[in-house]
C-alpha atoms as a PDB file:
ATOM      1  CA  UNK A   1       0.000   0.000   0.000  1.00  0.00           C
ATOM      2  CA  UNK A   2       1.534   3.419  -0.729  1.00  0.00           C
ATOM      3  CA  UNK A   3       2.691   5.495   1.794  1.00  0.00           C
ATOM      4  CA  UNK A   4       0.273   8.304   1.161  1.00  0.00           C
ATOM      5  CA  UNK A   5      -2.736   6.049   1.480  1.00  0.00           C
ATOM      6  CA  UNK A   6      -1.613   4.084   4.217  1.00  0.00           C
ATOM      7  CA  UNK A   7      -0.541   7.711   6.408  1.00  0.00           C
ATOM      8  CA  UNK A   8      -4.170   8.588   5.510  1.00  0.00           C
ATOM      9  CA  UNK A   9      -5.756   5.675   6.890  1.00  0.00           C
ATOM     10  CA  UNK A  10      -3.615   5.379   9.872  1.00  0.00           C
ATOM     11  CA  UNK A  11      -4.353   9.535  10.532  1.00  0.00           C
ATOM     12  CA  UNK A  12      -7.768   8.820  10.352  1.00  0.00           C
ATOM     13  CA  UNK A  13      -7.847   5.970  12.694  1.00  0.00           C
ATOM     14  CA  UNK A  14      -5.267   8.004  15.262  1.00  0.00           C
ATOM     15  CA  UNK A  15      -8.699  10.403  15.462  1.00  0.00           C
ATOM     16  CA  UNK A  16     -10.226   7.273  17.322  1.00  0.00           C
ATOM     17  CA  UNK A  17      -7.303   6.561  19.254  1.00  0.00           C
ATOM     18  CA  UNK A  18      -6.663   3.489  17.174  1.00  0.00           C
ATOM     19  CA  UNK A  19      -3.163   1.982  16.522  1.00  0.00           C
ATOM     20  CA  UNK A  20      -1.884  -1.220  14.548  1.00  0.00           C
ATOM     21  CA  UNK A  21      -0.083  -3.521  15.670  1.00  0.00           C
ATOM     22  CA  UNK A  22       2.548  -4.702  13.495  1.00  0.00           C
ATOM     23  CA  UNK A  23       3.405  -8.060  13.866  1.00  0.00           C
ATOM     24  CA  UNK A  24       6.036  -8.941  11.105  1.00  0.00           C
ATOM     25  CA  UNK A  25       9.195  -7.947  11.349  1.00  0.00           C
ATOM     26  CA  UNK A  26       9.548  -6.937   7.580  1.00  0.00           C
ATOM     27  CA  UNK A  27       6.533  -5.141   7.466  1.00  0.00           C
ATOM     28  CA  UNK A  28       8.297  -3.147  10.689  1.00  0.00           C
ATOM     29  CA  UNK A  29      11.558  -2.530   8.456  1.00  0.00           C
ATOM     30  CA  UNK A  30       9.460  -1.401   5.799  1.00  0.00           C
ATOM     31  CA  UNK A  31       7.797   1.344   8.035  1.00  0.00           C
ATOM     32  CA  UNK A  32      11.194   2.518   9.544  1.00  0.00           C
ATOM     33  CA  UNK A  33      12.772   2.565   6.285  1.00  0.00           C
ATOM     34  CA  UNK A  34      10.053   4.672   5.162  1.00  0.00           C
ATOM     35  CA  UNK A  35      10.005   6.876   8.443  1.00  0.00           C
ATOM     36  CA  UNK A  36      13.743   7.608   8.124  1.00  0.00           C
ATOM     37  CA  UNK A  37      13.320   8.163   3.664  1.00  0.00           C
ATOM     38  CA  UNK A  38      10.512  10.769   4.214  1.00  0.00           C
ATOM     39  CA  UNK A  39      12.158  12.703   7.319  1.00  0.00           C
ATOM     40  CA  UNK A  40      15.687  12.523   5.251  1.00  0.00           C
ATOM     41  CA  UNK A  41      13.743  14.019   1.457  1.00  0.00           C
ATOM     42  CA  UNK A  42      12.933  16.876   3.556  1.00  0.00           C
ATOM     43  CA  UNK A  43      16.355  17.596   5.423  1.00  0.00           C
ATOM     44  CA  UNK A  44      17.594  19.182   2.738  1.00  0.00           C
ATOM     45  CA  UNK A  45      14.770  21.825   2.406  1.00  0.00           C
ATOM     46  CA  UNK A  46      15.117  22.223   6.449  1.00  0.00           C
ATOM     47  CA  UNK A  47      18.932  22.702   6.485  1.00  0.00           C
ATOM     48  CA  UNK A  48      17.754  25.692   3.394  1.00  0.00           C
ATOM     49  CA  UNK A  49      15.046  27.072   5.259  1.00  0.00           C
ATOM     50  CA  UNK A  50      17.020  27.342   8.852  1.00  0.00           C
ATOM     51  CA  UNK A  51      19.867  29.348   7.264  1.00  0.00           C
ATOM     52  CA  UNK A  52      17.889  31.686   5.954  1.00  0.00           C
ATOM     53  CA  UNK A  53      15.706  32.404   8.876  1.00  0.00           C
ATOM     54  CA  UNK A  54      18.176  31.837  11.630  1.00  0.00           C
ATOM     55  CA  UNK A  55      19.870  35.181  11.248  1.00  0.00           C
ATOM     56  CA  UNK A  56      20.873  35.936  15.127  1.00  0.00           C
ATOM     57  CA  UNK A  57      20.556  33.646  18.289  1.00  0.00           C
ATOM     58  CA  UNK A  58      17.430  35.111  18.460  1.00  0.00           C
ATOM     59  CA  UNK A  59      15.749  33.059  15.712  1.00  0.00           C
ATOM     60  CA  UNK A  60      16.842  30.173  16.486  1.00  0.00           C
ATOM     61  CA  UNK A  61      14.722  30.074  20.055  1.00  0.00           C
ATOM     62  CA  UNK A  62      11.206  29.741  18.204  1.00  0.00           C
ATOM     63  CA  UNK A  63      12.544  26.245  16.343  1.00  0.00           C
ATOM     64  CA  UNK A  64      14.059  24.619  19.199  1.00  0.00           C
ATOM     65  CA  UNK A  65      11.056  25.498  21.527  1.00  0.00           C
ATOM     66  CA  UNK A  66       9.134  24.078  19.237  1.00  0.00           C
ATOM     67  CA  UNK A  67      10.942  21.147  18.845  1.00  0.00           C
ATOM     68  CA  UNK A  68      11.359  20.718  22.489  1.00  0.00           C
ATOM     69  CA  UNK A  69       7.865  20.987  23.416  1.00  0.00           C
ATOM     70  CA  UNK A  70       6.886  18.061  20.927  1.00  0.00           C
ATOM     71  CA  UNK A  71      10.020  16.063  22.112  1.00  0.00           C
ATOM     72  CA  UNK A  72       8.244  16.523  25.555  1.00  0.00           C
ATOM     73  CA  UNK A  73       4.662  15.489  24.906  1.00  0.00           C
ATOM     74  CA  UNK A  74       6.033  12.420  23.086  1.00  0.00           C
ATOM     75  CA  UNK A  75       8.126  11.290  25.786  1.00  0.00           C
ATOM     76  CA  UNK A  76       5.143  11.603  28.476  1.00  0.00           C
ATOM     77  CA  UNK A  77       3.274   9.709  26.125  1.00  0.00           C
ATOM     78  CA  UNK A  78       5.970   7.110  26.104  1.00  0.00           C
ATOM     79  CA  UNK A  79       6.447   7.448  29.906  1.00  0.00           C
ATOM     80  CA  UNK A  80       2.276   6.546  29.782  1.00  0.00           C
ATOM     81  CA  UNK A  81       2.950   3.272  27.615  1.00  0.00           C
ATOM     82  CA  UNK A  82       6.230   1.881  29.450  1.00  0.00           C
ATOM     83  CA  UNK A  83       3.278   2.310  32.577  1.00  0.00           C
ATOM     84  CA  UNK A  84       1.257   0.109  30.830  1.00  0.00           C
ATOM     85  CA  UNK A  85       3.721  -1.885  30.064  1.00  0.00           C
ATOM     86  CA  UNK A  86       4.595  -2.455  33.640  1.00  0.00           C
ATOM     87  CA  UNK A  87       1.358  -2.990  35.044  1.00  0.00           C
ATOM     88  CA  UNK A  88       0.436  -5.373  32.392  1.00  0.00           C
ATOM     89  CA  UNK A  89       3.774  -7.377  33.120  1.00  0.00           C
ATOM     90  CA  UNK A  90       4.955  -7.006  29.188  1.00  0.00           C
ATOM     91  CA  UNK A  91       8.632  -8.761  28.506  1.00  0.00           C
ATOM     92  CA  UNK A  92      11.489  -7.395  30.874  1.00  0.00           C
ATOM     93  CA  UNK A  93      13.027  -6.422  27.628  1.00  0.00           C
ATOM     94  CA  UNK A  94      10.653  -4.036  26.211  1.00  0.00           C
ATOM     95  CA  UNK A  95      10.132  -2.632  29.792  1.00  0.00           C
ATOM     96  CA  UNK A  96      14.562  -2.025  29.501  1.00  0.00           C
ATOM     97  CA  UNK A  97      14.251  -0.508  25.691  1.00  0.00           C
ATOM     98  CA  UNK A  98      10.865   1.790  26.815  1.00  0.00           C
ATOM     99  CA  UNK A  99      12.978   2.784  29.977  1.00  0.00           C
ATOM    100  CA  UNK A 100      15.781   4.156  27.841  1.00  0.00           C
ATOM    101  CA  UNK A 101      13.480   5.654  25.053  1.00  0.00           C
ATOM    102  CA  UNK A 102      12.076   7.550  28.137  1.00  0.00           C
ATOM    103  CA  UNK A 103      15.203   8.571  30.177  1.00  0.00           C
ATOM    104  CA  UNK A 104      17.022   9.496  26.545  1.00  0.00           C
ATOM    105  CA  UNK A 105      13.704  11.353  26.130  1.00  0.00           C
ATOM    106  CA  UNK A 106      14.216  13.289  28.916  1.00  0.00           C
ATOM    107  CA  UNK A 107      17.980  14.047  28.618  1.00  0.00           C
ATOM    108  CA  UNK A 108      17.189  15.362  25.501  1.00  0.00           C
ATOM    109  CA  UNK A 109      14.250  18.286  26.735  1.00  0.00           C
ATOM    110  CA  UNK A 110      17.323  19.266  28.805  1.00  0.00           C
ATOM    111  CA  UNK A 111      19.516  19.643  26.443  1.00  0.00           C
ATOM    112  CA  UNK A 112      17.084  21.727  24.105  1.00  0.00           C
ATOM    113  CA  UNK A 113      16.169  23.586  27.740  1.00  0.00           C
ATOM    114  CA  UNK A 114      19.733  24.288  28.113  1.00  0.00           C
ATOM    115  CA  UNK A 115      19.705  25.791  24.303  1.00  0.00           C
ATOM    116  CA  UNK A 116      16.945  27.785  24.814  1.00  0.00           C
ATOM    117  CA  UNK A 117      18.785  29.344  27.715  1.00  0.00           C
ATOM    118  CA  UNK A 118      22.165  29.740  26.060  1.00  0.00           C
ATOM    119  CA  UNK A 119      20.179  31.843  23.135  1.00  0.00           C
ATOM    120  CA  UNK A 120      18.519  34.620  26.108  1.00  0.00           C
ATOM    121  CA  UNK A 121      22.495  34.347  27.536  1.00  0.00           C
ATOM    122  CA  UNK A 122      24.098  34.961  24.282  1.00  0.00           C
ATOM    123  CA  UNK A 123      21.739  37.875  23.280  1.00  0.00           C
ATOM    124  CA  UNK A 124      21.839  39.578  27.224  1.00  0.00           C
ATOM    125  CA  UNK A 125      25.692  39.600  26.098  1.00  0.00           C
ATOM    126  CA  UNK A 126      25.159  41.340  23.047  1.00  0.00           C
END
């Protein structure tokens, strides 16, 4: 099924708070090869776009606010799943990976926290 059509179908069925399960491991590949093709075609027209608007520290606050702010809400959401995970007493494996998604997760708000900070610092200097 083309990407297109299948993103379609899955947005629509996010809207009822539905999710598929894949079970094959190729059909998995597939979708992460597909994630990491679409997210790489528009790199290029990011990189373009950010050095043209990211003139002075200034501009560059806006993006990585945004960015951290999704970062954040994805990571509760993940912290809400590795819960559910727990309770329902999934593999000890899974429970490991979802723990590290998480805590990288976290580390990584920081880190755009602590850019954030360093663009107010570097324009107070200025």
């Amino acid at each position: 099924m083309p990407l297109a059509r299948r993103s379609l179908m899955e947005a629509a069925a996010a809207r009822f708070g539905w999710r598929r399960a894949y079970g094959d491991i190729t059909e998995i590949d597939g979708l992460l090869t597909e994630q990491a093709e679409t997210a790489y075609t528009g790199a290029a027209d990011h990189a373009a776009l950010a050095t043209a608007k990211n003139t002075d520290v200034l501009a560059v606050r806006p993006g990585v606010l945004d960015v951290r702010g999704r970062i954040f809400a994805d990571v509760l959401y993940l912290e809400g799943v590795l819960t559910g995970a727990r309770n329902r007493g999934l593999p000890t494996e899974l429970i490991e990976r979802l723990e590290d998604a998480v805590d990288h997760g976290h580390e990584l708000t920081v880190l755009l926290a602590d850019t954030v900070r360093t663009t107010a610092a570097l324009h107070a200097v200025s």
